[in-house]
C-alpha atoms as a PDB file:
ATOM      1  CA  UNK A   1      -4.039  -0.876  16.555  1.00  0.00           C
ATOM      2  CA  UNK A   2      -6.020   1.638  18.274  1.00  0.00           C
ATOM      3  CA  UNK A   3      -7.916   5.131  18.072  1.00  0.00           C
ATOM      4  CA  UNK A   4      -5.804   8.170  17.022  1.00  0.00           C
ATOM      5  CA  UNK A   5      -6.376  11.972  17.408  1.00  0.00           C
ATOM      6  CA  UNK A   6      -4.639  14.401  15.453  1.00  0.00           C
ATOM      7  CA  UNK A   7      -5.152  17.860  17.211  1.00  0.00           C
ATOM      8  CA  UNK A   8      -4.145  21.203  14.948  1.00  0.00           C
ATOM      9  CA  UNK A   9      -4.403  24.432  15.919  1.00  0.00           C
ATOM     10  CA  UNK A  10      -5.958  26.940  13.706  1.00  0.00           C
ATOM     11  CA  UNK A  11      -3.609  29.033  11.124  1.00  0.00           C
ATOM     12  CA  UNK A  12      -2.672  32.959  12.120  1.00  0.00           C
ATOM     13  CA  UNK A  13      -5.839  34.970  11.896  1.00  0.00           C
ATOM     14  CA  UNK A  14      -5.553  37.936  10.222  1.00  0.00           C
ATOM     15  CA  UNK A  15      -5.989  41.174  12.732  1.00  0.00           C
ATOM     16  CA  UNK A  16      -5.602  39.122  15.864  1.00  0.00           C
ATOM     17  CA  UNK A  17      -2.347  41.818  17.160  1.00  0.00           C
ATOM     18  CA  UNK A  18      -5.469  44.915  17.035  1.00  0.00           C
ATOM     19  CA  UNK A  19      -7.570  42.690  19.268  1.00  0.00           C
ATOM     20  CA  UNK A  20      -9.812  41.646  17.022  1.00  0.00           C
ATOM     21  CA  UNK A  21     -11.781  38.225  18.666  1.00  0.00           C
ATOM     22  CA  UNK A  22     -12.301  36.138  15.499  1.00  0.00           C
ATOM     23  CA  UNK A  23     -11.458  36.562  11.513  1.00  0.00           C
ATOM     24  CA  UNK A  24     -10.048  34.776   8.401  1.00  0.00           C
ATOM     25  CA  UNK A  25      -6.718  33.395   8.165  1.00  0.00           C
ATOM     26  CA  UNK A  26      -3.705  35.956   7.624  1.00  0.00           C
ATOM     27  CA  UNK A  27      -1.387  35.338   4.221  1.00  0.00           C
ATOM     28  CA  UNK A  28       0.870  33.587   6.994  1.00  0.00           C
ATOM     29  CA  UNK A  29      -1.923  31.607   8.396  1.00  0.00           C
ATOM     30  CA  UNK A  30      -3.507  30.670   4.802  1.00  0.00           C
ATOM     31  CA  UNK A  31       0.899  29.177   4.027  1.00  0.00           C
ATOM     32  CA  UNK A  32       0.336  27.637   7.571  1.00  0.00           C
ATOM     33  CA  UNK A  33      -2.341  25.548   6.670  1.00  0.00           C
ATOM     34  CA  UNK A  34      -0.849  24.485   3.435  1.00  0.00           C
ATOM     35  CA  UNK A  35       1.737  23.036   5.007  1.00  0.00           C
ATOM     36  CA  UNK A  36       0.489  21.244   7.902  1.00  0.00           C
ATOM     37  CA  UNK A  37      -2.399  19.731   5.139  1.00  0.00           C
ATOM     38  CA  UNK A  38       0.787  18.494   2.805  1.00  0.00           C
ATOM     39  CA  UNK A  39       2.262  16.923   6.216  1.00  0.00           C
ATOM     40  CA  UNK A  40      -1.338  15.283   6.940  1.00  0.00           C
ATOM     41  CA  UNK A  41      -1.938  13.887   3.207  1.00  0.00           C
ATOM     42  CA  UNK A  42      -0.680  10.512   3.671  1.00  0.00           C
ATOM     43  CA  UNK A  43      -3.501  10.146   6.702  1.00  0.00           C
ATOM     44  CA  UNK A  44      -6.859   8.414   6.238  1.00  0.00           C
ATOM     45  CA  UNK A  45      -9.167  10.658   8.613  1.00  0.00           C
ATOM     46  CA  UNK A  46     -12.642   8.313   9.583  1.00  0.00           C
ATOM     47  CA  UNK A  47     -13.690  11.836  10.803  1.00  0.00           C
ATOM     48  CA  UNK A  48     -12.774  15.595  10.833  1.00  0.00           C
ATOM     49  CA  UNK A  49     -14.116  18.081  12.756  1.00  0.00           C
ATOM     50  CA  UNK A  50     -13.675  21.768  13.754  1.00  0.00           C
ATOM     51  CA  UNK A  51     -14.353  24.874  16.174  1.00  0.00           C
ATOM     52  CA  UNK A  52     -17.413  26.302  14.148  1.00  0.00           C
ATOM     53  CA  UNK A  53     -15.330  29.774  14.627  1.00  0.00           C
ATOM     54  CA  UNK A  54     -14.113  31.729  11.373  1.00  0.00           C
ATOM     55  CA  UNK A  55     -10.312  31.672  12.051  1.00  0.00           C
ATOM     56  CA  UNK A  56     -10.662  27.509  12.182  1.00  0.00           C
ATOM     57  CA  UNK A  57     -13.313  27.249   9.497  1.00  0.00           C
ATOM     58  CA  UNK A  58     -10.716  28.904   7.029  1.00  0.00           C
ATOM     59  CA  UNK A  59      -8.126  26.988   8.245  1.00  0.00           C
ATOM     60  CA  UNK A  60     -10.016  23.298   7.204  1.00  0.00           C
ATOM     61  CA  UNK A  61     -10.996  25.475   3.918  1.00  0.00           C
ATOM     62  CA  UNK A  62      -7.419  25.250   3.130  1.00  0.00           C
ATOM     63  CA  UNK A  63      -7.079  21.645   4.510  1.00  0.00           C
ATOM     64  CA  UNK A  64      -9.554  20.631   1.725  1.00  0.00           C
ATOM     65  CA  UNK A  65      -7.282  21.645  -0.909  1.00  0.00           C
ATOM     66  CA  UNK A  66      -4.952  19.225  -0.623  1.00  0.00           C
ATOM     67  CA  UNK A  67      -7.295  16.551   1.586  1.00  0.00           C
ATOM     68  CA  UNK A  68     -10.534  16.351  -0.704  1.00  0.00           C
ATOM     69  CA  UNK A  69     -11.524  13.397   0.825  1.00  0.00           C
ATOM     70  CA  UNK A  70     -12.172  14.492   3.965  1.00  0.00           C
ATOM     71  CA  UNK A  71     -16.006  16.054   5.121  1.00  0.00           C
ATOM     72  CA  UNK A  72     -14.891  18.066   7.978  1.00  0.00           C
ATOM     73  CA  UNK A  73     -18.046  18.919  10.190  1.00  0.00           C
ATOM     74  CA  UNK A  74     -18.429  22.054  12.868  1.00  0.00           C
ATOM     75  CA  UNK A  75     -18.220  21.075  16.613  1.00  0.00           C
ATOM     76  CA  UNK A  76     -19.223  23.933  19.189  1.00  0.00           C
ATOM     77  CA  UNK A  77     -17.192  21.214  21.423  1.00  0.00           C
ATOM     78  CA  UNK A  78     -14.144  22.813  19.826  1.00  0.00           C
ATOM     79  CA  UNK A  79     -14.641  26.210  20.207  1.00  0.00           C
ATOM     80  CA  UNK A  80     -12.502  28.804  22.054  1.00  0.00           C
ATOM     81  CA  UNK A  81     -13.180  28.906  25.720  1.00  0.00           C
ATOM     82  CA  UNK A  82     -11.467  29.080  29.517  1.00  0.00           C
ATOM     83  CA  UNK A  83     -11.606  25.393  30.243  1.00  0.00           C
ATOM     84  CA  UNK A  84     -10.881  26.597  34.042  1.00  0.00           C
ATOM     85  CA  UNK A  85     -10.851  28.747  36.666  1.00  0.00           C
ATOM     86  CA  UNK A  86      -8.474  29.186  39.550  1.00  0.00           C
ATOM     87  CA  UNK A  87      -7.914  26.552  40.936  1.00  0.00           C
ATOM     88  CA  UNK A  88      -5.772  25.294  44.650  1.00  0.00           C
ATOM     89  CA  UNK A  89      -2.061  25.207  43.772  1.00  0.00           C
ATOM     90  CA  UNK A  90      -2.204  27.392  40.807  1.00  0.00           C
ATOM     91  CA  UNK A  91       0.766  29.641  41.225  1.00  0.00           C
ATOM     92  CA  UNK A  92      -0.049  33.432  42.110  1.00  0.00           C
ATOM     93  CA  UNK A  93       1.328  34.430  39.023  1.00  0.00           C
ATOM     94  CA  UNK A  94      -1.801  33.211  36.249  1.00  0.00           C
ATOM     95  CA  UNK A  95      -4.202  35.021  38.451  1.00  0.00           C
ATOM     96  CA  UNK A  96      -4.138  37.976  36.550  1.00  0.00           C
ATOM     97  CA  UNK A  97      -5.348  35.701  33.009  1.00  0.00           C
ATOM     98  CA  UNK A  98      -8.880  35.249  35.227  1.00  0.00           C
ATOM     99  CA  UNK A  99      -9.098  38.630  35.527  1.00  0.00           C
ATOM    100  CA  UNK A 100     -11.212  39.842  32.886  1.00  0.00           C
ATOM    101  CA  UNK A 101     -13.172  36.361  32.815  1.00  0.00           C
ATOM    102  CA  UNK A 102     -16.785  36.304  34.310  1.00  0.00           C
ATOM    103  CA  UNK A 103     -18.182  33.623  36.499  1.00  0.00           C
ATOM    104  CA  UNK A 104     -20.384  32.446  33.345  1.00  0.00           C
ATOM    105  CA  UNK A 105     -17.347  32.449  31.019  1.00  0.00           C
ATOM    106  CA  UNK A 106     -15.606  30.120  33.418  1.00  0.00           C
ATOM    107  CA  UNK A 107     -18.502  28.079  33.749  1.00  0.00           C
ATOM    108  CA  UNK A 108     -19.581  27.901  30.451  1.00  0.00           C
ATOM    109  CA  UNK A 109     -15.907  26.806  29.310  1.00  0.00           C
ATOM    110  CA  UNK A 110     -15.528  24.303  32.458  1.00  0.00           C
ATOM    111  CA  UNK A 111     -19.197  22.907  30.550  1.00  0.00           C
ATOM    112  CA  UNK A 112     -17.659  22.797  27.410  1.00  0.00           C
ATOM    113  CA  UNK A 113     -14.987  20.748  27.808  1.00  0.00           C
ATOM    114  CA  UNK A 114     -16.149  18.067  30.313  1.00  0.00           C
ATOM    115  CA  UNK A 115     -18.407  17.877  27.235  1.00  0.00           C
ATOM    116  CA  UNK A 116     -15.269  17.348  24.810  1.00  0.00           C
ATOM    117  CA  UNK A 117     -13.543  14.883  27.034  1.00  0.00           C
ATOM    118  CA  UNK A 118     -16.337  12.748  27.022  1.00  0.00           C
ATOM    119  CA  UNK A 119     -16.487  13.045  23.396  1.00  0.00           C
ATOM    120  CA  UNK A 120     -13.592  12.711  22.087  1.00  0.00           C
ATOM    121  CA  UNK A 121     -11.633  10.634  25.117  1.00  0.00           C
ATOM    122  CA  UNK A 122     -14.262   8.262  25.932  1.00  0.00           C
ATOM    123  CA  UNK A 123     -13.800   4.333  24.637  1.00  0.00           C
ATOM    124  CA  UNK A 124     -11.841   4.854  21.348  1.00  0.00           C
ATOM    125  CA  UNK A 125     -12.705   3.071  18.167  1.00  0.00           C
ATOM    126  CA  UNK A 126      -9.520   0.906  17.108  1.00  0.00           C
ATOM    127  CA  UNK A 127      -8.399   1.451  14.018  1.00  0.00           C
ATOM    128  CA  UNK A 128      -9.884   5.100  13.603  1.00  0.00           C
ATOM    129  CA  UNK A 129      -7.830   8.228  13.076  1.00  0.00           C
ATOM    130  CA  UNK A 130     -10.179  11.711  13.601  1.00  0.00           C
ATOM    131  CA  UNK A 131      -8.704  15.083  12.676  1.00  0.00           C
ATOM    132  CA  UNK A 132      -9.930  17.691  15.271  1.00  0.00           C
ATOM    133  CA  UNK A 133      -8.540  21.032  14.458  1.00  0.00           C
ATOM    134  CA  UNK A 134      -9.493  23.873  17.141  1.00  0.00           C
ATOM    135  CA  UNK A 135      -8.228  26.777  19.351  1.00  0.00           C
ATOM    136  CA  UNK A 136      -5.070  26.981  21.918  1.00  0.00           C
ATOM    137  CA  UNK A 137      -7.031  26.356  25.043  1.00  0.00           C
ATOM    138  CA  UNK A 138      -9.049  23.075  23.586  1.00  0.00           C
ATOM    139  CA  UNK A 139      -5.770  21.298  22.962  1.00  0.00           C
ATOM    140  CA  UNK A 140      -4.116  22.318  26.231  1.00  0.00           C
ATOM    141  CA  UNK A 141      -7.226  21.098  28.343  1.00  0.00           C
ATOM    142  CA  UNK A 142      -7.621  17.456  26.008  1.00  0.00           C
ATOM    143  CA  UNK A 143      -3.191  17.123  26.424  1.00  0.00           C
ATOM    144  CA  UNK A 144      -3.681  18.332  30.223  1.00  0.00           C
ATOM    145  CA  UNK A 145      -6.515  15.468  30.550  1.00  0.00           C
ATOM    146  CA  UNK A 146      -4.370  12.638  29.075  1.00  0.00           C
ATOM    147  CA  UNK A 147      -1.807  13.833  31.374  1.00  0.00           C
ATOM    148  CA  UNK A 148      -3.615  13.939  34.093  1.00  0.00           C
ATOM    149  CA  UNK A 149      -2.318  16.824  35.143  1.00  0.00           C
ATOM    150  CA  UNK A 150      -4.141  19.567  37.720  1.00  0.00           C
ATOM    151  CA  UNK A 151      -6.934  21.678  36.078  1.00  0.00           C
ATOM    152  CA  UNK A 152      -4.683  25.028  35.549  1.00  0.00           C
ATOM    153  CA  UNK A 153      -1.626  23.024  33.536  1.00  0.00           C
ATOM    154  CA  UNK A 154      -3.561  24.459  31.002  1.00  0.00           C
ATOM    155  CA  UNK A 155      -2.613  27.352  31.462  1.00  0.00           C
ATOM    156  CA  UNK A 156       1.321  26.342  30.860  1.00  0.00           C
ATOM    157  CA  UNK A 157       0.897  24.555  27.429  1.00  0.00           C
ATOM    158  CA  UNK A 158       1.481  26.378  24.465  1.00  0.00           C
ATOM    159  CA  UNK A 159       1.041  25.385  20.631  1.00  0.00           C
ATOM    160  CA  UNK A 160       2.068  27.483  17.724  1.00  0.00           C
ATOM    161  CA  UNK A 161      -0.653  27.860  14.732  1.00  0.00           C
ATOM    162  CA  UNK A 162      -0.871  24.566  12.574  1.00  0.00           C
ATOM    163  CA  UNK A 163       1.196  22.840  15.189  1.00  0.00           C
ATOM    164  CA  UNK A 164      -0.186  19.180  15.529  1.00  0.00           C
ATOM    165  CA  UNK A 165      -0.538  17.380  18.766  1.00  0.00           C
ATOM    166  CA  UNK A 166      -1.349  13.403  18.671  1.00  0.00           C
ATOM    167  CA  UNK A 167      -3.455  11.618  20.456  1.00  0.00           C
ATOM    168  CA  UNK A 168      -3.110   7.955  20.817  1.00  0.00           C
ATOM    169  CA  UNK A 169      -5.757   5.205  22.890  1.00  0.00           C
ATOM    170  CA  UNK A 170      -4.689   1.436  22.201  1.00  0.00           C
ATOM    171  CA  UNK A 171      -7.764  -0.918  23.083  1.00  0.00           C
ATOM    172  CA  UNK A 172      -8.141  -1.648  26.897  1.00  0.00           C
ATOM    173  CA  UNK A 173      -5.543   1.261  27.765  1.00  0.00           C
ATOM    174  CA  UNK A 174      -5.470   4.738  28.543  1.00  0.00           C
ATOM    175  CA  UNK A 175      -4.758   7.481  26.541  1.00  0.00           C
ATOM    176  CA  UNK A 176      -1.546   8.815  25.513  1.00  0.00           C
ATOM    177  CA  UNK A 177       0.339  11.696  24.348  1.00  0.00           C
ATOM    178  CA  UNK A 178       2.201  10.626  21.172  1.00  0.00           C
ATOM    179  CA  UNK A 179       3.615  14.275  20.360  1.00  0.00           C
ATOM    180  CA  UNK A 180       3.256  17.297  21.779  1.00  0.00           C
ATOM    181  CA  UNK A 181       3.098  21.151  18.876  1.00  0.00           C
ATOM    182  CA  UNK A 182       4.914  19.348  16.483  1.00  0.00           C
ATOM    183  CA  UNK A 183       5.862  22.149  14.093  1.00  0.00           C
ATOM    184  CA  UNK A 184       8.632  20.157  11.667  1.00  0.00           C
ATOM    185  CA  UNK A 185       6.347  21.029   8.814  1.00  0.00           C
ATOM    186  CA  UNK A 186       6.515  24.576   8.863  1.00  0.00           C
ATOM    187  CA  UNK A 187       9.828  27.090   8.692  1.00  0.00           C
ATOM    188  CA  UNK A 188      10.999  29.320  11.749  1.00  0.00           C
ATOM    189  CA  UNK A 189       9.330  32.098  10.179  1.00  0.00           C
ATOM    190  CA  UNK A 190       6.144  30.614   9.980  1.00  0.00           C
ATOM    191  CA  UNK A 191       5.847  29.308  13.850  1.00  0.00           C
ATOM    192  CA  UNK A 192       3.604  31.810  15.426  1.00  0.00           C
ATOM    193  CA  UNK A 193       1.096  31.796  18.263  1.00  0.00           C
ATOM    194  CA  UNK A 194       3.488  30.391  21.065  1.00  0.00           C
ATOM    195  CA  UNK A 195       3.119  32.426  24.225  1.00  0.00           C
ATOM    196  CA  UNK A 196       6.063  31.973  27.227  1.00  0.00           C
ATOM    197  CA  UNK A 197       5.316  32.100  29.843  1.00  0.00           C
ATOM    198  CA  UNK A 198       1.635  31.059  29.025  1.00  0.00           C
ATOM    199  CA  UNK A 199      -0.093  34.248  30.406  1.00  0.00           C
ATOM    200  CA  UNK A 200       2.712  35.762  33.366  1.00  0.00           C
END
């Protein structure tokens, strides 16, 4: 027995293809969530937090449909960010992603999520199962970390909305990827956000 974390990306967010930053769920993304919350039901949560952002606030509004037990709770640790940036050995080709990013976006982001590792990979708590469900970058950096991968991996992992990555510690070990954007739950016309390459 040991601690599990069950990472979901956010549904589709309505308006995200005109550029807009954050928003409710689309019609897609609202079906999205439905789905991955009927493929979570059977789960006892001992906690459930989220990004504090609208697109993954709607998201856990449509978790607690069909998971009324649960008391999900906002976690700025969770919110969008640029967990890195460039880094030595980072191929030529991502450079153009950091573009557009300012020094205090990078740092700010880099803050963030040493903040999140410590959080949510420090000593696990056997027996307890915590539902985090956040933003593309959060779940690449926390998968990257358990990896232990260098810093811009991030940059090459990729999870569609309402995907679910797991998270497993068993006492006295390290932790461990279980799965990886599983997306079973939801039809191929319903797996969106997946980006390859990453960001060319």
């Amino acid at each position: 027995m040991g601690h599990t974390l069950v990472l979901v990306r956010h549904g589709e967010q309505r308006d995200a293809e005109q550029g807009v930053d954050d928003g409710q769920l689309s019609e897609r993304g609202i079906e999205q969530s439905r789905l991955v919350a009927q493929r979570l039901a059977t789960l006892k949560f001992s906690n459930v937090w989220h990004s504090p952002f609208d697109r993954a606030a709607d998201t856990v509004r449509v978790l607690r449909e069909s998971l009324p037990n649960i008391d999900p709770q906002p976690s700025a640790l969770l919110m969008d960010c640029v967990p890195s940036g460039p880094t030595a050995g980072m191929p030529a080709v991502y450079k153009a992603f950091f573009t557009p990013r300012t020094t205090a976006e990078i740092e700010a982001g880099t803050a963030q999520m040493a903040d999140a590792v410590a959080e949510y990979l420090g000593h696990g708590v056997k027996g307890q199962t915590d539902l985090l469900v956040t933003h593309n970058s959060v779940i690449a950096w926390l998968v990257r970390e358990v990896l232990g991968a260098p810093e811009w991996k991030w940059l090459t992992l990729s999870q569609a909305h309402c995907g679910i990555t797991v998270l497993f510690q068993k006492a006295g070990r390290p932790w461990t990827l279980v799965t990886h954007n599983d997306v079973g739950h939801l039809p191929l016309a319903l797996r969106t956000g997946l980006v390859e390459p990453a960001w060319p």
